[in-house]
Protein backbone atom coordinates (compact mmCIF):
# COMPACT_ATOMS: atom_id res chain seq x y z
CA UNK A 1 24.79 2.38 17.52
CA UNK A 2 25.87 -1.07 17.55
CA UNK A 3 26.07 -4.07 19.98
CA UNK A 4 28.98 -6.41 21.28
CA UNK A 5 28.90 -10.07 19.79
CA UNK A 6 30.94 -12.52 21.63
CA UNK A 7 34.31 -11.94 20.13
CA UNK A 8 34.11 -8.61 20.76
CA UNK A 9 33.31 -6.75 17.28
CA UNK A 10 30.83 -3.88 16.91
CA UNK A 11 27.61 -4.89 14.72
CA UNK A 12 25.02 -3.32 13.19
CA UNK A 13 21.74 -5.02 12.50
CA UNK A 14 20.26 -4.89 9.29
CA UNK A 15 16.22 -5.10 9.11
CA UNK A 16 14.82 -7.49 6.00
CA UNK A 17 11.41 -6.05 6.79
CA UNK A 18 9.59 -2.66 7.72
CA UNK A 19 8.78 -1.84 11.56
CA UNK A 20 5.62 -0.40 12.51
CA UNK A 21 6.18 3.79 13.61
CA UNK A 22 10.12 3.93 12.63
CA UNK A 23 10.69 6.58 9.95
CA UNK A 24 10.24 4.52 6.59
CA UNK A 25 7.16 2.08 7.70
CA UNK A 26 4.80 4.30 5.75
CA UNK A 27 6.76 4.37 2.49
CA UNK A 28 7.02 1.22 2.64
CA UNK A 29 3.62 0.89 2.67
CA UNK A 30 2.76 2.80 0.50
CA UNK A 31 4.77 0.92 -1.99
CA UNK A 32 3.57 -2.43 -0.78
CA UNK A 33 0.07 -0.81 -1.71
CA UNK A 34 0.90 0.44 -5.07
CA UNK A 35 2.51 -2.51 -6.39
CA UNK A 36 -0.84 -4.81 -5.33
CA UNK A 37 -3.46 -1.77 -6.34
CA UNK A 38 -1.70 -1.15 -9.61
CA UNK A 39 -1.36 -5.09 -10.53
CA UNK A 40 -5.58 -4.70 -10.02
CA UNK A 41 -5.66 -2.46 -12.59
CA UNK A 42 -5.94 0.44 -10.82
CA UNK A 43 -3.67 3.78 -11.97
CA UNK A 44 -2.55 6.61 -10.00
CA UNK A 45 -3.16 10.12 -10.36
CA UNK A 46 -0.43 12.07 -11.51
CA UNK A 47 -0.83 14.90 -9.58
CA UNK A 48 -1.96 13.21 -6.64
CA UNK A 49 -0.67 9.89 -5.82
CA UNK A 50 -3.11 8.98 -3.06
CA UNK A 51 -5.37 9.05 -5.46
CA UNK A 52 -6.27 5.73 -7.93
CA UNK A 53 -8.86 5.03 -10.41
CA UNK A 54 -9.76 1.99 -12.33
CA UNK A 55 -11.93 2.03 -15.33
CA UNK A 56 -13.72 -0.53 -16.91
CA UNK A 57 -16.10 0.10 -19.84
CA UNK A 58 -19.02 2.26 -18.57
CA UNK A 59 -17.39 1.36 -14.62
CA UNK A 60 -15.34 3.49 -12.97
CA UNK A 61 -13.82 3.55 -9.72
CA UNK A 62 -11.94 5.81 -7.62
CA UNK A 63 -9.48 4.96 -4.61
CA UNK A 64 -8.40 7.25 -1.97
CA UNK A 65 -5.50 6.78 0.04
CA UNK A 66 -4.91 8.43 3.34
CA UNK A 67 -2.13 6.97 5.82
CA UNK A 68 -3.79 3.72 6.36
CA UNK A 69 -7.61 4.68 5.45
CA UNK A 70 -8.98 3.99 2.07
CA UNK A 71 -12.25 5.88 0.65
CA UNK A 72 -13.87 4.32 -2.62
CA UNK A 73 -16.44 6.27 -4.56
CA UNK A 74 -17.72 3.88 -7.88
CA UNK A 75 -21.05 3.93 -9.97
CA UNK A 76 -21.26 0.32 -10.25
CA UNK A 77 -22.00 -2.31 -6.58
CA UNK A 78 -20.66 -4.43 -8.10
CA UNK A 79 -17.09 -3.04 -9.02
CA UNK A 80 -17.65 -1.72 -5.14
CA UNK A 81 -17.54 -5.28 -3.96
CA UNK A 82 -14.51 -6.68 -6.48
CA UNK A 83 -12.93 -4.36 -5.39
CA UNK A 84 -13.49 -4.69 -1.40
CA UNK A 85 -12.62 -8.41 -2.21
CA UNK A 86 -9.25 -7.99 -3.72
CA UNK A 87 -7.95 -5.21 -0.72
CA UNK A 88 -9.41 -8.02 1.58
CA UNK A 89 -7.50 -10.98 0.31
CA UNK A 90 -4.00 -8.96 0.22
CA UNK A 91 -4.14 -6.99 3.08
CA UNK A 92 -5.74 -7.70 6.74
């Protein structure tokens, strides 16, 4: 509702940054994780936008998104492990 400062007005407070388990934490992370997946290369399924592939040349990879779980399915180890790299160094 609002707290008391010291002169006596009613203020609201204003949060700069998501809040693990209140209503919008997971679309804001899912567009935290869209903006760094995409800027890999990485595009999203139309139809299904938990779902991301990436292709390059003969090397494809897909990326599924569920909550906070990701499943990758490639034909190339070595795509597998770019790829485990990059979520590794922007995410914890």
């Amino acid at each position: 509702e609002g707290f008391s400062s010291s002169v006596g007005e009613q203020l609201v407070c204003k949060l700069k940054k998501s809040i693990y388990d209140l209503k919008q934490a997971s679309r804001q992370w899912y567009f935290k994780f869209h903006g760094v997946i995409s800027s890999f290369g990485f595009i999203e399924n139309p139809m299904d936008q938990c779902i991301y592939q990436k292709v390059s040349g003969s090397k494809i990879c897909f990326l599924v998104l569920y909550v906070d779980d990701i499943l990758l399915a490639t034909n190339d180890k070595g795509l597998l492990h770019e790829v485990k790299q990059f979520l590794s160094k922007n995410f914890d």
